[in-house]
Every structure is written in structure tokens, then in C-alpha cells.
C-alpha atoms as a PDB file:
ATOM      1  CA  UNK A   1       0.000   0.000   0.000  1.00  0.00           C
ATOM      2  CA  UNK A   2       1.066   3.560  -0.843  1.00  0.00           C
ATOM      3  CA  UNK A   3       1.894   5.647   2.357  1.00  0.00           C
ATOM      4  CA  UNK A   4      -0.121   9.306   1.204  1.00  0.00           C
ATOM      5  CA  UNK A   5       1.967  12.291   2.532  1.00  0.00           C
ATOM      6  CA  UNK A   6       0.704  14.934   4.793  1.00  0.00           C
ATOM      7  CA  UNK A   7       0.182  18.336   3.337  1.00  0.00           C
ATOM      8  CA  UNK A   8       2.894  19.772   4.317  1.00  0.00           C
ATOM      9  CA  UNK A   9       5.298  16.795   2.973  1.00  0.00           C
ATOM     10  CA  UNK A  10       3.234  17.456  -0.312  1.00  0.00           C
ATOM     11  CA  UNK A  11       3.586  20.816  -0.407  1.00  0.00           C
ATOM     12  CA  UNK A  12       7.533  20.524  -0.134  1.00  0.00           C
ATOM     13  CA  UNK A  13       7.732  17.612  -2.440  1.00  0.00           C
ATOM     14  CA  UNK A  14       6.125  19.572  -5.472  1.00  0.00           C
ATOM     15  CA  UNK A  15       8.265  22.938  -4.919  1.00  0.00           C
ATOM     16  CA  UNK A  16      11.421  20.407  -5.039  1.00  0.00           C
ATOM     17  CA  UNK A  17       9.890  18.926  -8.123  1.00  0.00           C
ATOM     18  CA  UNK A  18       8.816  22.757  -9.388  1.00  0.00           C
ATOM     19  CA  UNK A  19      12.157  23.549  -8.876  1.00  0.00           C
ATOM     20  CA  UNK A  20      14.628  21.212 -10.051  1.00  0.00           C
ATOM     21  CA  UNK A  21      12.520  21.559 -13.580  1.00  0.00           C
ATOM     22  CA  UNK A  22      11.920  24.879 -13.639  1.00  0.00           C
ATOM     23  CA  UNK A  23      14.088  26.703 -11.482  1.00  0.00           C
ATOM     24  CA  UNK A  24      13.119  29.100  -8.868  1.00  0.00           C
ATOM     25  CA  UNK A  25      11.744  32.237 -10.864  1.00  0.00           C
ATOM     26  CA  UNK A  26       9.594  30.098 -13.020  1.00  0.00           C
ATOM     27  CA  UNK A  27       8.263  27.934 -10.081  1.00  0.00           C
ATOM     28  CA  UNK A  28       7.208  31.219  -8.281  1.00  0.00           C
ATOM     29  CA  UNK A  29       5.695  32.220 -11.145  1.00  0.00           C
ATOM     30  CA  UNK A  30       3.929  29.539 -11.955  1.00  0.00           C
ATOM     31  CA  UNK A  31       2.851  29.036  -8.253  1.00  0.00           C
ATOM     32  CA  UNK A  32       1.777  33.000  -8.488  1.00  0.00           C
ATOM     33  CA  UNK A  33      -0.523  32.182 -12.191  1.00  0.00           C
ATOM     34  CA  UNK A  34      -2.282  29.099 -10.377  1.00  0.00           C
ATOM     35  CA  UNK A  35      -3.297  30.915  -7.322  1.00  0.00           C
ATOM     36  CA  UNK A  36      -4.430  34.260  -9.616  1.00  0.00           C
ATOM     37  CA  UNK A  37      -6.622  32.598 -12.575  1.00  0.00           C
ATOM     38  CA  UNK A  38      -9.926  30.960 -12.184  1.00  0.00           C
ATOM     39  CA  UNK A  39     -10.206  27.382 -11.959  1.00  0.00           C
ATOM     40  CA  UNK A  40     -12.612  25.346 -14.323  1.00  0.00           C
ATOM     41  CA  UNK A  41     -11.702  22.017 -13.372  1.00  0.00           C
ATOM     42  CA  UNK A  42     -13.218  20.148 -15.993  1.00  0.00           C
ATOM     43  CA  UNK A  43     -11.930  22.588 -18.872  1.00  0.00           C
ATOM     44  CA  UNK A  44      -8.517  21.746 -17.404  1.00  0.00           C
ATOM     45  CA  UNK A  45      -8.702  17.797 -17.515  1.00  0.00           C
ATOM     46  CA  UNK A  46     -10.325  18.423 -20.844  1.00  0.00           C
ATOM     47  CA  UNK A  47      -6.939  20.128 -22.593  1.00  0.00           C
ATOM     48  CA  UNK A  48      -4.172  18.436 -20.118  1.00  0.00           C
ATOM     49  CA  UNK A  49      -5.760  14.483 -20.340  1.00  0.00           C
ATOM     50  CA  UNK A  50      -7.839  14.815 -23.776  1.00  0.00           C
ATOM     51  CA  UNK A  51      -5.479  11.761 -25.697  1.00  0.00           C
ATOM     52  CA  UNK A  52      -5.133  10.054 -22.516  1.00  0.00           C
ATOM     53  CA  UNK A  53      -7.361   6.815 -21.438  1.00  0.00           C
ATOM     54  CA  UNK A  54      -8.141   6.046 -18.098  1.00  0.00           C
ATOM     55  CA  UNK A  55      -6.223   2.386 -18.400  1.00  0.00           C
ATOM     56  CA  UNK A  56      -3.376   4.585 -19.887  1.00  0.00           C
ATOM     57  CA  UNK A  57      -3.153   7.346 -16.870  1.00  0.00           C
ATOM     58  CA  UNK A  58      -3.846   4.222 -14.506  1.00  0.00           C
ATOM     59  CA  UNK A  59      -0.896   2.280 -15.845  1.00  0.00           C
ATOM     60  CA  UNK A  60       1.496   5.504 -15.806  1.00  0.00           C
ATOM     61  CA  UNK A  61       0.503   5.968 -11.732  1.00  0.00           C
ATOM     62  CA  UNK A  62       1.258   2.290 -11.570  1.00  0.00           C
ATOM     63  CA  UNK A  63       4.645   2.828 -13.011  1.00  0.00           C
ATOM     64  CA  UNK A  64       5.471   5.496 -10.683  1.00  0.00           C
ATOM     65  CA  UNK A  65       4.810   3.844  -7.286  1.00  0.00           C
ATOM     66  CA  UNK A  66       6.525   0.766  -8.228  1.00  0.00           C
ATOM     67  CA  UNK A  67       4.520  -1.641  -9.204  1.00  0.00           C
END
């Protein structure tokens, strides 16, 4: 079973993620445009996961906790 972090734990892991691709200045920025623009949920999963299936995003989150 996959341990879930605590927010805080989460919150760290994703700036370290942020900011080993983006660097610092972009990761701020980006942080700063999600917090600013309005959220539409669905329109989002709509662009991001359109050519994805669900046994495709289900095998990739396999993948990434190992098994």
C-alpha cells in the first residue's frame, strides 16, 4: 500500500519537483498564475488528459509507485 503524505510533505515535495525543472523564478511564477486565474476544473482535464485513457493514466501511476 502507498503511504499518502501529509500536506505539508506534499507541499515541499512539489516545490522540489517545481524547482529542479523549472528553477526558482519560473516555479514562483507559476505558483503566483495558479493561485491568480480561475479554476474550471473540468476545462482543465479536458486540454491536459484529452489523448489520454483512463487504463493509460492508470498504468502511468502504476509505473510510478513501483509496481
Amino acid at each position: 500500500m502507498v503511504r499518502r503524505l501529509n500536506d505539508i510533505d506534499l507541499c515541499q515535495k512539489a516545490w522540489e519537483v517545481l524547482r529542479e525543472h523549472l528553477g526558482p523564478v519560473e516555479s514562483l511564477r507559476f505558483l503566483s498564475l495558479a493561485r491568480t486565474q480561475p479554476r474550471d476544473y473540468q476545462t482543465w482535464r479536458d486540454q491536459h488528459f484529452r489523448d489520454e485513457s483512463l487504463t493509460s493514466l492508470l498504468d502511468q501511476i502504476q509505473e510510478t509507485q513501483g509496481n
